[in-house]
C-alpha atoms as a PDB file:
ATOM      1  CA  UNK A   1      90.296  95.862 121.409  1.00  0.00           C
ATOM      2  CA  UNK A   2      93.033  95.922 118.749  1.00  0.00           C
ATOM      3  CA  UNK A   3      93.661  98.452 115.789  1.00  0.00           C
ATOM      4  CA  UNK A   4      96.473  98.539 113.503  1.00  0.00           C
ATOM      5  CA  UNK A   5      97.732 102.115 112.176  1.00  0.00           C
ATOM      6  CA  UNK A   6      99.404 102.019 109.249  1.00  0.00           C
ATOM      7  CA  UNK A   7     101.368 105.312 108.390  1.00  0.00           C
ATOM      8  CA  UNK A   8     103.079 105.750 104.735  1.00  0.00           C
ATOM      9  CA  UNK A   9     106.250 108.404 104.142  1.00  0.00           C
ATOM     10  CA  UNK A  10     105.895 109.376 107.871  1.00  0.00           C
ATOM     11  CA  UNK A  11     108.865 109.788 109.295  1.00  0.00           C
ATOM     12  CA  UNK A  12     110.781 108.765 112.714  1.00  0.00           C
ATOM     13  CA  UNK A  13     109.445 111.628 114.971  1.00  0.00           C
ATOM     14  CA  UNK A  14     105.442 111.318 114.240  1.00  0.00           C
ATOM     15  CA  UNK A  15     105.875 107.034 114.683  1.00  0.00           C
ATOM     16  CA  UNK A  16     107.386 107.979 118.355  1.00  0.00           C
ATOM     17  CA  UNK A  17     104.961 110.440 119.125  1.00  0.00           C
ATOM     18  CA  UNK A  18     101.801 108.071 118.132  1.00  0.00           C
ATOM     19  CA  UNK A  19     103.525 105.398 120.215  1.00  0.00           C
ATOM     20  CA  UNK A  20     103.754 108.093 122.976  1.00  0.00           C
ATOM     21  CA  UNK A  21      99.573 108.980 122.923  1.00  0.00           C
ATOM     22  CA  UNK A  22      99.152 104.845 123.330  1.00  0.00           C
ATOM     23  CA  UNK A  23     100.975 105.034 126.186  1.00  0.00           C
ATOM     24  CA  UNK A  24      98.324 106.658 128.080  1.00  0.00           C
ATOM     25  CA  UNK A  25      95.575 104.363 127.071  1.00  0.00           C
ATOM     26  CA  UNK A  26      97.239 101.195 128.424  1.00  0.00           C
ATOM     27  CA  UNK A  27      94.193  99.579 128.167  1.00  0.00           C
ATOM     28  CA  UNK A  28      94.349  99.918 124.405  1.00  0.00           C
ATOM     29  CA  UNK A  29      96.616  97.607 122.206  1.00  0.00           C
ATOM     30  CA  UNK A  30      97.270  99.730 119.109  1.00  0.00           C
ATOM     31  CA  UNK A  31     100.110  98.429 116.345  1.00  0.00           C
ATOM     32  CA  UNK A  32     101.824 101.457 114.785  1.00  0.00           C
ATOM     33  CA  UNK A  33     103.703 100.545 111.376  1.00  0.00           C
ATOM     34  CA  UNK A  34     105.339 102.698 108.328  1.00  0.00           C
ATOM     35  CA  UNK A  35     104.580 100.785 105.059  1.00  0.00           C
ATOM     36  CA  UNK A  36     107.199 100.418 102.441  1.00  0.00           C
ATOM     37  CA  UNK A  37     108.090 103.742 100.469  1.00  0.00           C
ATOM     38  CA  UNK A  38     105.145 104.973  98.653  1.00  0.00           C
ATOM     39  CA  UNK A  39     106.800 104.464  95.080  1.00  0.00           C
ATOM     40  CA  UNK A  40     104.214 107.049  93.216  1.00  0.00           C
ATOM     41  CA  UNK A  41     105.723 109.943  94.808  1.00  0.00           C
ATOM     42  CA  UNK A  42     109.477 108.639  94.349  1.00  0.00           C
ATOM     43  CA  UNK A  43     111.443 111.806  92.324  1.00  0.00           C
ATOM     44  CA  UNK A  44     111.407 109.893  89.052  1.00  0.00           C
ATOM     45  CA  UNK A  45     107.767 109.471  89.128  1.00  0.00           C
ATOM     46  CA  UNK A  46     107.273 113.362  89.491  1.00  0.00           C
ATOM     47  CA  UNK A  47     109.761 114.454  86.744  1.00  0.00           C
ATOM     48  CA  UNK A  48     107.428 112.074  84.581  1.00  0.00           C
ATOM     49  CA  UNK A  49     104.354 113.689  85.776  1.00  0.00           C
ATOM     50  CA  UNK A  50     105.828 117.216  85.490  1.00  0.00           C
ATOM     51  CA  UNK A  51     106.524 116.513  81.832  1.00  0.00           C
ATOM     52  CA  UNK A  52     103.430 114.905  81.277  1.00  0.00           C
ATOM     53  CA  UNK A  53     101.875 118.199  81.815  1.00  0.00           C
ATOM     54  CA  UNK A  54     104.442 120.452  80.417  1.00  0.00           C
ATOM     55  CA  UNK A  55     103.300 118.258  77.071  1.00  0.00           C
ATOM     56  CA  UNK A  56      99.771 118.617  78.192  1.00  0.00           C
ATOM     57  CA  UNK A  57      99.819 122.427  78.209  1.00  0.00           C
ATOM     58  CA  UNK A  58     101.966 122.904  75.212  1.00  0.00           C
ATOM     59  CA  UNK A  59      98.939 120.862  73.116  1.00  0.00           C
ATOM     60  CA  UNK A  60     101.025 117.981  72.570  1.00  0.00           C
ATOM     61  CA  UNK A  61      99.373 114.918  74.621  1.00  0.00           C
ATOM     62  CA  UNK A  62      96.292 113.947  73.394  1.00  0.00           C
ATOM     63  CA  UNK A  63      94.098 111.213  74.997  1.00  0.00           C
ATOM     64  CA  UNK A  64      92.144 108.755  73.802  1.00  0.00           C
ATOM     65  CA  UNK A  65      88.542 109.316  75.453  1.00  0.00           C
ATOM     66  CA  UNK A  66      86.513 105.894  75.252  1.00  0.00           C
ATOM     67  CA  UNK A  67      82.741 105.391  77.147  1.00  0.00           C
ATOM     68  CA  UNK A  68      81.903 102.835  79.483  1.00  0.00           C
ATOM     69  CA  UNK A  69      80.284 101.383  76.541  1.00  0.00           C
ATOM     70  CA  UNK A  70      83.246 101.658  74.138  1.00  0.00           C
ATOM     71  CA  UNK A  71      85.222  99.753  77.248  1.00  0.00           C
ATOM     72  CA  UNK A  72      82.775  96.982  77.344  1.00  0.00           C
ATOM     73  CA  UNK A  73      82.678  96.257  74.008  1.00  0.00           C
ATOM     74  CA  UNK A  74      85.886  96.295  73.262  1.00  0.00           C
ATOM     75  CA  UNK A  75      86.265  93.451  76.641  1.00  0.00           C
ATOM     76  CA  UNK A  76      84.464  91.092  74.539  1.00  0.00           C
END
């Protein structure tokens, strides 16, 4: 049996201590991996977020609420 773990924004330490648990199931082939940096939680990404809802709570973001149906039609 193979599995493939992948682990995003983990760091160094937990990757060596998975490896370490596989280890004692020899019988097991498991492929640990850390992706790429997860770019939505990158600090410029938060500052945008943070003012999004600084705006939001101050009344000054306003949303454009469409249905399902609105959506559709406006595909065609």
């Amino acid at each position: 049996m193979t599995a493939t773990v992948t682990i995003q924004n983990a760091n160094k330490t937990l990757i060596d201590a998975i490896k370490s648990l596989v280890k004692l199931a020899p019988s097991a082939h498991l492929t640990v991996k850390k992706t790429a940096k997860d770019d939505f939680y990158n600090e410029e990404n938060i500052r945008h977020l943070e003012e999004l809802k600084r705006l939001d709570d101050e009344g000054k973001l306003h949303f454009v609420k469409k249905t399902m149906e609105e959506l559709e039609a406006m595909e065609k």
